[in-house]
PDB file of N, CA and C in Angstrom:
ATOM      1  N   UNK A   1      22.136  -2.264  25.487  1.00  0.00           N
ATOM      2  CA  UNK A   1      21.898  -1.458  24.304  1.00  0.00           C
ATOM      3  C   UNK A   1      23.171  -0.679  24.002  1.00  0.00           C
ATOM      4  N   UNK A   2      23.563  -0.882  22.856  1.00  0.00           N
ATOM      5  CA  UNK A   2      24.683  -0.082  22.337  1.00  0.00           C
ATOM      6  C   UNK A   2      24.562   1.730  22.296  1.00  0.00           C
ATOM      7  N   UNK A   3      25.460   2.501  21.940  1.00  0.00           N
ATOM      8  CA  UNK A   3      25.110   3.705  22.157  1.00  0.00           C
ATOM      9  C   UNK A   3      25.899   4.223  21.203  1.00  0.00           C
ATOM     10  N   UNK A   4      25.580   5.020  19.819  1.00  0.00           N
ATOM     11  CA  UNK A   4      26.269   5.465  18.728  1.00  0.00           C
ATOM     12  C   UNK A   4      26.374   6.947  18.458  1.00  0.00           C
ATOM     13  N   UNK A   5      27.006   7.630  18.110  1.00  0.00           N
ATOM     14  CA  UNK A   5      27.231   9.207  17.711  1.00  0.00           C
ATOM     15  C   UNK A   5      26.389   8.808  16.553  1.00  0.00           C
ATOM     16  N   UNK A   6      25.588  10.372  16.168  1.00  0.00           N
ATOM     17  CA  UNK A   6      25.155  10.359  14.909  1.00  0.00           C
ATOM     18  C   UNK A   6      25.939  10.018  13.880  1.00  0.00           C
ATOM     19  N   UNK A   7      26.888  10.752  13.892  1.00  0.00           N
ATOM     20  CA  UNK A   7      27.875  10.187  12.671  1.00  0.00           C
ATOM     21  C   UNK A   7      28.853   8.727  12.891  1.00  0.00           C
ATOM     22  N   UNK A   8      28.692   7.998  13.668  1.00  0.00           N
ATOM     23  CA  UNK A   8      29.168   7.469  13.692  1.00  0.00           C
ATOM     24  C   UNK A   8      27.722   5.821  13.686  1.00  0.00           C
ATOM     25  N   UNK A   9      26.785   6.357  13.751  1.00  0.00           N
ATOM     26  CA  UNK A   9      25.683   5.661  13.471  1.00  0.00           C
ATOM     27  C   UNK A   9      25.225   5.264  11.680  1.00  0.00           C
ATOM     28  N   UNK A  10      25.422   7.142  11.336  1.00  0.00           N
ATOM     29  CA  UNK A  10      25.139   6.803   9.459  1.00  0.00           C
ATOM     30  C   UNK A  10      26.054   6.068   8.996  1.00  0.00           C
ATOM     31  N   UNK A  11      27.411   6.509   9.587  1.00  0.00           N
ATOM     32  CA  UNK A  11      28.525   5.094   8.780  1.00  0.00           C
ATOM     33  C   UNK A  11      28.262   3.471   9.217  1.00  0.00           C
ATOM     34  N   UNK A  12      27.812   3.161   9.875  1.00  0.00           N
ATOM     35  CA  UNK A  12      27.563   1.473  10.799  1.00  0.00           C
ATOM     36  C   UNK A  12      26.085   1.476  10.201  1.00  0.00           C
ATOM     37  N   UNK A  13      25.424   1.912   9.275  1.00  0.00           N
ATOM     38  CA  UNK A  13      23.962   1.789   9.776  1.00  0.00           C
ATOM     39  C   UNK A  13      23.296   0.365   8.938  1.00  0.00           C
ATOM     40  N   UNK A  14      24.677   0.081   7.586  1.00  0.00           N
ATOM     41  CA  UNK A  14      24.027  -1.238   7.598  1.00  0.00           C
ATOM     42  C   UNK A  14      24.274  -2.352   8.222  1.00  0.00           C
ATOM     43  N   UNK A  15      25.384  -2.388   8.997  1.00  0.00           N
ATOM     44  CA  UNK A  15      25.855  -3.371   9.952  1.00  0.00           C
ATOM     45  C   UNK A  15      25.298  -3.248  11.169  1.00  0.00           C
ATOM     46  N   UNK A  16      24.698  -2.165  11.844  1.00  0.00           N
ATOM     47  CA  UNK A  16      23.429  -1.762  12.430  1.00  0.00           C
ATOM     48  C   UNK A  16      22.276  -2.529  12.590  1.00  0.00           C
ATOM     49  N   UNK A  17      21.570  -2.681  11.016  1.00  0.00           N
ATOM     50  CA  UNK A  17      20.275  -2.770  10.935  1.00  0.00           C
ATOM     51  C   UNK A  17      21.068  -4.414  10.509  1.00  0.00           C
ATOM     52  N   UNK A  18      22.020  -5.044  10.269  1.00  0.00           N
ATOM     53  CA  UNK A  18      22.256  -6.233  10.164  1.00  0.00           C
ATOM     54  C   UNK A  18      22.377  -7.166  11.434  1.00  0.00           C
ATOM     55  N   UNK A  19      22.665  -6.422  12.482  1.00  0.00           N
ATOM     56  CA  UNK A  19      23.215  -7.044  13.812  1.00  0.00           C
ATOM     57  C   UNK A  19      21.529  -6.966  14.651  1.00  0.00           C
ATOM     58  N   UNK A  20      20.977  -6.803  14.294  1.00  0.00           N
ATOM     59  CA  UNK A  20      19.031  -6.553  14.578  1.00  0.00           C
ATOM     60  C   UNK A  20      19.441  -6.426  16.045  1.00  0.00           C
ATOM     61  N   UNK A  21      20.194  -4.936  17.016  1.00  0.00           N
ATOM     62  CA  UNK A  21      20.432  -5.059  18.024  1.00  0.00           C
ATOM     63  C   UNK A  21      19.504  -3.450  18.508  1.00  0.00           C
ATOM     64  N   UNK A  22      18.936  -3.387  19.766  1.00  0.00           N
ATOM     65  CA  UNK A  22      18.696  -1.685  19.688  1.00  0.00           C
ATOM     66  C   UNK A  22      19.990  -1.307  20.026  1.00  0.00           C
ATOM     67  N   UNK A  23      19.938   0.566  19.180  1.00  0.00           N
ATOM     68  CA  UNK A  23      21.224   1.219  19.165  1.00  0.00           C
ATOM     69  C   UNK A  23      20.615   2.568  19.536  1.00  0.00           C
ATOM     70  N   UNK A  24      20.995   3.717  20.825  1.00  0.00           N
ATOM     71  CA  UNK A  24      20.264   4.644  20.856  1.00  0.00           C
ATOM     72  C   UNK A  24      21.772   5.569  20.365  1.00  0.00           C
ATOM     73  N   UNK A  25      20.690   6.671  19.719  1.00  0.00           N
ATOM     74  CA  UNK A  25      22.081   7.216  18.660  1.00  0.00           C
ATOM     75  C   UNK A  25      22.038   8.587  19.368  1.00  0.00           C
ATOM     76  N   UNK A  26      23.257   9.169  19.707  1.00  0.00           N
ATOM     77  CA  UNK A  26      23.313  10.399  20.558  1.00  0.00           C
ATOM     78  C   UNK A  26      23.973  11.871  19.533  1.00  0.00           C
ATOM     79  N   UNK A  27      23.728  12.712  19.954  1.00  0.00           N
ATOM     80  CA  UNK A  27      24.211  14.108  19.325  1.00  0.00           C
ATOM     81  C   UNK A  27      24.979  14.998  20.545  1.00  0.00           C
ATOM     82  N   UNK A  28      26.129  14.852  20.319  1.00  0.00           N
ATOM     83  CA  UNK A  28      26.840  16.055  21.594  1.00  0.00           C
ATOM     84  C   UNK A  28      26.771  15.522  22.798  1.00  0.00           C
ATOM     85  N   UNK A  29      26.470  13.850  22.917  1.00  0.00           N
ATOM     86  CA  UNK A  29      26.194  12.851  24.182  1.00  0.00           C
ATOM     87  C   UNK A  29      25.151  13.183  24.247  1.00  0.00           C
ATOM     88  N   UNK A  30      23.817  13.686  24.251  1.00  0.00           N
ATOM     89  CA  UNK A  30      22.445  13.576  24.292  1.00  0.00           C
ATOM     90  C   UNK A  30      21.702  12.376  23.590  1.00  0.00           C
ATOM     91  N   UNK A  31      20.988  12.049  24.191  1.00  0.00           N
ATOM     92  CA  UNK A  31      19.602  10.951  23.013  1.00  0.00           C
ATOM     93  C   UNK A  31      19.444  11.653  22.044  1.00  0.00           C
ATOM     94  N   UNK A  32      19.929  11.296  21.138  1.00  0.00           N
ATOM     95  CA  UNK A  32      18.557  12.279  19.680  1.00  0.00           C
ATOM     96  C   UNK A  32      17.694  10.913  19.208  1.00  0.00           C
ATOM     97  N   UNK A  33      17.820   9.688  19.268  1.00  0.00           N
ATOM     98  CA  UNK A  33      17.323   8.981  18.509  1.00  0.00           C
ATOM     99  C   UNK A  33      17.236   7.262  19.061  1.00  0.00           C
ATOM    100  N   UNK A  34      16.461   6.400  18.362  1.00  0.00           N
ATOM    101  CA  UNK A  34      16.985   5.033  18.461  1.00  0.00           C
ATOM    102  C   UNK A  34      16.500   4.763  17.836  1.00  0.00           C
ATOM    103  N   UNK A  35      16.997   3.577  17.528  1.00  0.00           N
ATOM    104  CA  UNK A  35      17.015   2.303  16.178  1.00  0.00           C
ATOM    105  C   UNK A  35      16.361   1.400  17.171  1.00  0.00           C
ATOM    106  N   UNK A  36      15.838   0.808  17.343  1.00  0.00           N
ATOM    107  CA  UNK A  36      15.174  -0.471  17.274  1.00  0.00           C
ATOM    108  C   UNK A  36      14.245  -1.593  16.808  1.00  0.00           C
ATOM    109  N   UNK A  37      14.801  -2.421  16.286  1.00  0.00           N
ATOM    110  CA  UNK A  37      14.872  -3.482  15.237  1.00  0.00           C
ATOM    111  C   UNK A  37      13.118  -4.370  15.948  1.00  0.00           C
ATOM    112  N   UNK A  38      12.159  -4.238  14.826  1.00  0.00           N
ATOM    113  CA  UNK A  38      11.014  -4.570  14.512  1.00  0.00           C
ATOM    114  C   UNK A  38      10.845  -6.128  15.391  1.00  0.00           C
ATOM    115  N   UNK A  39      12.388  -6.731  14.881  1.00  0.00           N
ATOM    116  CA  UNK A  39      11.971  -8.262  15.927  1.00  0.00           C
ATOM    117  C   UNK A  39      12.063  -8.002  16.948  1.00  0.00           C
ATOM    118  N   UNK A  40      12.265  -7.204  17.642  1.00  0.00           N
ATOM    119  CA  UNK A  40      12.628  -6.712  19.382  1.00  0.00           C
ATOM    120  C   UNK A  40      11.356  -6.336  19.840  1.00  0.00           C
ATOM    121  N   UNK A  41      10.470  -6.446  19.435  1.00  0.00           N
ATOM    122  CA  UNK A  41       9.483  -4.906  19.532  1.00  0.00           C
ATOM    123  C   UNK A  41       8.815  -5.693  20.877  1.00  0.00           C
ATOM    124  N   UNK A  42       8.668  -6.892  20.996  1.00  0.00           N
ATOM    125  CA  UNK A  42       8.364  -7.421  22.243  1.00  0.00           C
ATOM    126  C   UNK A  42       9.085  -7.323  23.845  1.00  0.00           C
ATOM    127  N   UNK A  43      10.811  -7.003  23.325  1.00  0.00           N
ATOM    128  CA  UNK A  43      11.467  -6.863  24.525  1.00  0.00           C
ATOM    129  C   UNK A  43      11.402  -5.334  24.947  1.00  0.00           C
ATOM    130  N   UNK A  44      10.384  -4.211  23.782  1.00  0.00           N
ATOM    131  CA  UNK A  44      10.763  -3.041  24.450  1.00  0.00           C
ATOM    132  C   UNK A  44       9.627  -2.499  25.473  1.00  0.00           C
ATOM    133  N   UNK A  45      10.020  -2.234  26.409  1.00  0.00           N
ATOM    134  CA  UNK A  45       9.521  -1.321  27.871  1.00  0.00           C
ATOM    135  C   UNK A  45       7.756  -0.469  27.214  1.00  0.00           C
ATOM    136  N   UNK A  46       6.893  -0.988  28.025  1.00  0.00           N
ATOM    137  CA  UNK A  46       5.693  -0.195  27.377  1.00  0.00           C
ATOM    138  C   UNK A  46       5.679   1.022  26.962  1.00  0.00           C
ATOM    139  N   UNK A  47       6.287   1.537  28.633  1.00  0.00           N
ATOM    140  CA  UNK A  47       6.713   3.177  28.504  1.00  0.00           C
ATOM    141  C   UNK A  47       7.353   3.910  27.280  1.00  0.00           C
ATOM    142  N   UNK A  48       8.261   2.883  26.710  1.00  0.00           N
ATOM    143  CA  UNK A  48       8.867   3.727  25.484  1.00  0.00           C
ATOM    144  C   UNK A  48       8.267   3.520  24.542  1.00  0.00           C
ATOM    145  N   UNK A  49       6.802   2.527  24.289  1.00  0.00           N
ATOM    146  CA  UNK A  49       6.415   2.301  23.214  1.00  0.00           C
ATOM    147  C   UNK A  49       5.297   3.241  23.197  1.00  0.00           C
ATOM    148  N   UNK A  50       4.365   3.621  24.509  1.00  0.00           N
ATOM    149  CA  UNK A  50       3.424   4.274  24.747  1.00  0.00           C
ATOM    150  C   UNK A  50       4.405   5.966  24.160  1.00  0.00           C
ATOM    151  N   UNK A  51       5.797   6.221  24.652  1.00  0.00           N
ATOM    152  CA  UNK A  51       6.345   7.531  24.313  1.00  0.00           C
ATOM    153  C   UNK A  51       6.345   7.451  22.904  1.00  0.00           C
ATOM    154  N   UNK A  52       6.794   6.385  22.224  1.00  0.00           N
ATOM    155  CA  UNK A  52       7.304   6.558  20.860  1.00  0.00           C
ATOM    156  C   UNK A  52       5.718   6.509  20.097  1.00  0.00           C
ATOM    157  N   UNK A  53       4.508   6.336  20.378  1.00  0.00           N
ATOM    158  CA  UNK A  53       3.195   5.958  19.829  1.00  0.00           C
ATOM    159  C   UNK A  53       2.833   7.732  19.838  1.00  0.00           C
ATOM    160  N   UNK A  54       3.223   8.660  20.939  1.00  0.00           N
ATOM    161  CA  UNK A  54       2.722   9.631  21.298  1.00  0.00           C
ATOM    162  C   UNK A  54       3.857  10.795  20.146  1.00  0.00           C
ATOM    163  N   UNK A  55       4.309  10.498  20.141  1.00  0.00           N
ATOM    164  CA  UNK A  55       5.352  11.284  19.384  1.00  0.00           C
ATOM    165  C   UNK A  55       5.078  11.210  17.590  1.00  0.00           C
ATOM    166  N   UNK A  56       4.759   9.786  17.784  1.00  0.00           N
ATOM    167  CA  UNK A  56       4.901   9.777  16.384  1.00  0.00           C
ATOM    168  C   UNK A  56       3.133  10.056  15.595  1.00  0.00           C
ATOM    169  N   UNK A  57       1.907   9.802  16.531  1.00  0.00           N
ATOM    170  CA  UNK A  57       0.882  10.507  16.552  1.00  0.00           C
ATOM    171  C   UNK A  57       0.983  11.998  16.328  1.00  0.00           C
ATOM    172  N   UNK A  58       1.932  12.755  16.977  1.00  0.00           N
ATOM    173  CA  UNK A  58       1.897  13.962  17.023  1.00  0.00           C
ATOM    174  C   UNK A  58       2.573  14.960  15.918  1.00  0.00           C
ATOM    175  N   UNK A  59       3.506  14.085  15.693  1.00  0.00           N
ATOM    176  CA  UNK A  59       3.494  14.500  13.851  1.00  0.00           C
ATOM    177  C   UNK A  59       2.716  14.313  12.990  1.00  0.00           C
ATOM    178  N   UNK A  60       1.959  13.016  13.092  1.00  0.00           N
ATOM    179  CA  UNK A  60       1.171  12.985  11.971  1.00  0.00           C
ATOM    180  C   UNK A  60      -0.160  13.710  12.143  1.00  0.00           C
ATOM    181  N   UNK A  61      -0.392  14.477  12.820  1.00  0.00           N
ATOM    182  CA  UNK A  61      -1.769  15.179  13.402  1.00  0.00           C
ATOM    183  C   UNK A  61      -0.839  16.514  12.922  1.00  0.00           C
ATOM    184  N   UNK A  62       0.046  16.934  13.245  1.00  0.00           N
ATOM    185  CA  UNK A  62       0.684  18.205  12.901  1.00  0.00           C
ATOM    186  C   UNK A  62       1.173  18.271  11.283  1.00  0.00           C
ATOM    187  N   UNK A  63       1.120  16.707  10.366  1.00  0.00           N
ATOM    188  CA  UNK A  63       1.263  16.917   9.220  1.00  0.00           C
ATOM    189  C   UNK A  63      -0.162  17.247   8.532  1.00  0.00           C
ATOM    190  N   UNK A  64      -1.505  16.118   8.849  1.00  0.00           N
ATOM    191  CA  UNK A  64      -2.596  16.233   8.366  1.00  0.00           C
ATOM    192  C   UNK A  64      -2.973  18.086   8.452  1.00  0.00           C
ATOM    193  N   UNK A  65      -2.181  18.485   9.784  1.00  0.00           N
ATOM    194  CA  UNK A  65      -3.240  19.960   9.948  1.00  0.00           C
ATOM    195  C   UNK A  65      -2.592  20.636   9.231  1.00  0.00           C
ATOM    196  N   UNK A  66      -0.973  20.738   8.677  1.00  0.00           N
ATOM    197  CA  UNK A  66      -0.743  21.343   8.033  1.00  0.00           C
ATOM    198  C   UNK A  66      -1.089  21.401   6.319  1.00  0.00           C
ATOM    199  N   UNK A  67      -1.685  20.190   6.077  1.00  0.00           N
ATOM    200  CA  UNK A  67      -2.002  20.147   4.875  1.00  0.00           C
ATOM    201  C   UNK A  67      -3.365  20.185   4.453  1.00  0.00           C
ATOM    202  N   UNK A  68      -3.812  20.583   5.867  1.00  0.00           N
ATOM    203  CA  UNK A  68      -5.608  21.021   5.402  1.00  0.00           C
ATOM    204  C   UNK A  68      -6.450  19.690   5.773  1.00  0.00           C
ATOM    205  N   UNK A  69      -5.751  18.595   5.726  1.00  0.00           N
ATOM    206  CA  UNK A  69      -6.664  17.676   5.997  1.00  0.00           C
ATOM    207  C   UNK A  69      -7.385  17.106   7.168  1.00  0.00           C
ATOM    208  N   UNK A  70      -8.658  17.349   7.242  1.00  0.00           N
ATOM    209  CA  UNK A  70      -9.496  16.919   8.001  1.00  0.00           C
ATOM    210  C   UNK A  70      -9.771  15.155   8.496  1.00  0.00           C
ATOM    211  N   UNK A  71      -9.994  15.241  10.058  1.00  0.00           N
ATOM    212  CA  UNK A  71      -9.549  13.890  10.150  1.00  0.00           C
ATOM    213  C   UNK A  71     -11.192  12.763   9.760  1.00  0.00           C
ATOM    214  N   UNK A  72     -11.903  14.045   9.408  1.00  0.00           N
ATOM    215  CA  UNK A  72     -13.081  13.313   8.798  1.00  0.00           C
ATOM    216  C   UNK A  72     -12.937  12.654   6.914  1.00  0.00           C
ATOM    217  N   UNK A  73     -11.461  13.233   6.614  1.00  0.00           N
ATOM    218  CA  UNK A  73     -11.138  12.797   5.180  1.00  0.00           C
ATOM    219  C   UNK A  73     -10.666  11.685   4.977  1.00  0.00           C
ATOM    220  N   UNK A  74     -10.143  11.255   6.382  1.00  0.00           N
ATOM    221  CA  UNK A  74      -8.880  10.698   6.534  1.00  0.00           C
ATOM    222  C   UNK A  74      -9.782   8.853   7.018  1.00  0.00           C
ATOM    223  N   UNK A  75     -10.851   9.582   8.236  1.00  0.00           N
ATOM    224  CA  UNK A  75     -11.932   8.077   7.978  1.00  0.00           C
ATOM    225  C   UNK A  75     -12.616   7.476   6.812  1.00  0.00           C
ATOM    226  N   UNK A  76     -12.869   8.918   6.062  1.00  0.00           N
ATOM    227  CA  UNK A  76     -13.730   8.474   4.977  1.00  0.00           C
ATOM    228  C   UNK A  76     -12.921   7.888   3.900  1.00  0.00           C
ATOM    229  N   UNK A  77     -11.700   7.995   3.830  1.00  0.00           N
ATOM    230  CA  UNK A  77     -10.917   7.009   2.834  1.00  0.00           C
ATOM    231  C   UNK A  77     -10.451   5.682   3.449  1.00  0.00           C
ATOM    232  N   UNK A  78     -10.355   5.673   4.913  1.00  0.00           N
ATOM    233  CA  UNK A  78     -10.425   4.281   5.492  1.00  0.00           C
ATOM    234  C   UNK A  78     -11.811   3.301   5.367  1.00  0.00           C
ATOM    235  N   UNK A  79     -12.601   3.735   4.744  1.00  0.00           N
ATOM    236  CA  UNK A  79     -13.886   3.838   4.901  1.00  0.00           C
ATOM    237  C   UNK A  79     -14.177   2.914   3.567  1.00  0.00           C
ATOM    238  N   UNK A  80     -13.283   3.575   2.214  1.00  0.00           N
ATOM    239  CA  UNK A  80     -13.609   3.475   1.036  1.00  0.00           C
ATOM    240  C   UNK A  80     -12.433   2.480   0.885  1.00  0.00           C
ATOM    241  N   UNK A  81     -11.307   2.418   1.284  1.00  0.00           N
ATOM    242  CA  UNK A  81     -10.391   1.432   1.479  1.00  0.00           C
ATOM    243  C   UNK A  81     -10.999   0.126   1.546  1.00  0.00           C
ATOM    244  N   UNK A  82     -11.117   0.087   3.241  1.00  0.00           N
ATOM    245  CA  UNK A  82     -12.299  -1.497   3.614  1.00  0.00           C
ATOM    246  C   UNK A  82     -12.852  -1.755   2.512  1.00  0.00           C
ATOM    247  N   UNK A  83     -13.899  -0.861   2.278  1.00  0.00           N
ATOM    248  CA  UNK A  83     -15.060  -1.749   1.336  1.00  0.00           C
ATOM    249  C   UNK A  83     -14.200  -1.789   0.283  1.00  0.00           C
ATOM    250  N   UNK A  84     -13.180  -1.402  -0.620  1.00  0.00           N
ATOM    251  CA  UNK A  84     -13.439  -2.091  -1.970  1.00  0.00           C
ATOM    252  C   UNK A  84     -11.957  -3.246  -1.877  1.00  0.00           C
ATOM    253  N   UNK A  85     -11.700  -3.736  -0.436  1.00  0.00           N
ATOM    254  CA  UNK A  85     -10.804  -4.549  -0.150  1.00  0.00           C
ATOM    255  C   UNK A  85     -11.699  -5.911  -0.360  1.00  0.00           C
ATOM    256  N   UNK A  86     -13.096  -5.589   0.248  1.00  0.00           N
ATOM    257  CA  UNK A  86     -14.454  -7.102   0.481  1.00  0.00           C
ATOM    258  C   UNK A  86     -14.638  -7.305  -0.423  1.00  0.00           C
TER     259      UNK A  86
END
């Protein structure tokens, strides 16, 4: 896996997302981030998929609550979705 500075990630990022390689993108040498490309999604480690599932759950539970929405709103339009898909 390649390893990119933030800024040095936004400049490469369409030759990046062209080279379909994972790239973990660092800030000050720390992780802040990674790219990894949708066709890979089989070579990546459970662990990081189970981390990245938990993380990204946890915003969207911290966006719904900030906007009032109840997660009983949120079935009932999955709800109304389905059926007028049949």
């Amino acid at each position: 896996m390649d390893t990119l500075g933030v800024k040095e990630f936004k400049d490469k990022v369409t030759q990046v997302i062209n080279e379909r390689h994972p790239v973990l993108v660092t800030k000050y040498n720390k992780p802040e981030g990674l790219y990894f490309p949708l066709s890979h999604l089989k070579e990546m480690p459970l662990d990081l998929k189970r981390q990245i599932y938990l993380a990204l759950s946890k915003k969207v539970i911290d966006k719904l609550e900030a906007a009032g929405i109840q997660e009983e709103e949120v079935l009932s339009d999955f709800d109304r979705h389905r059926d007028h898909r049949r």
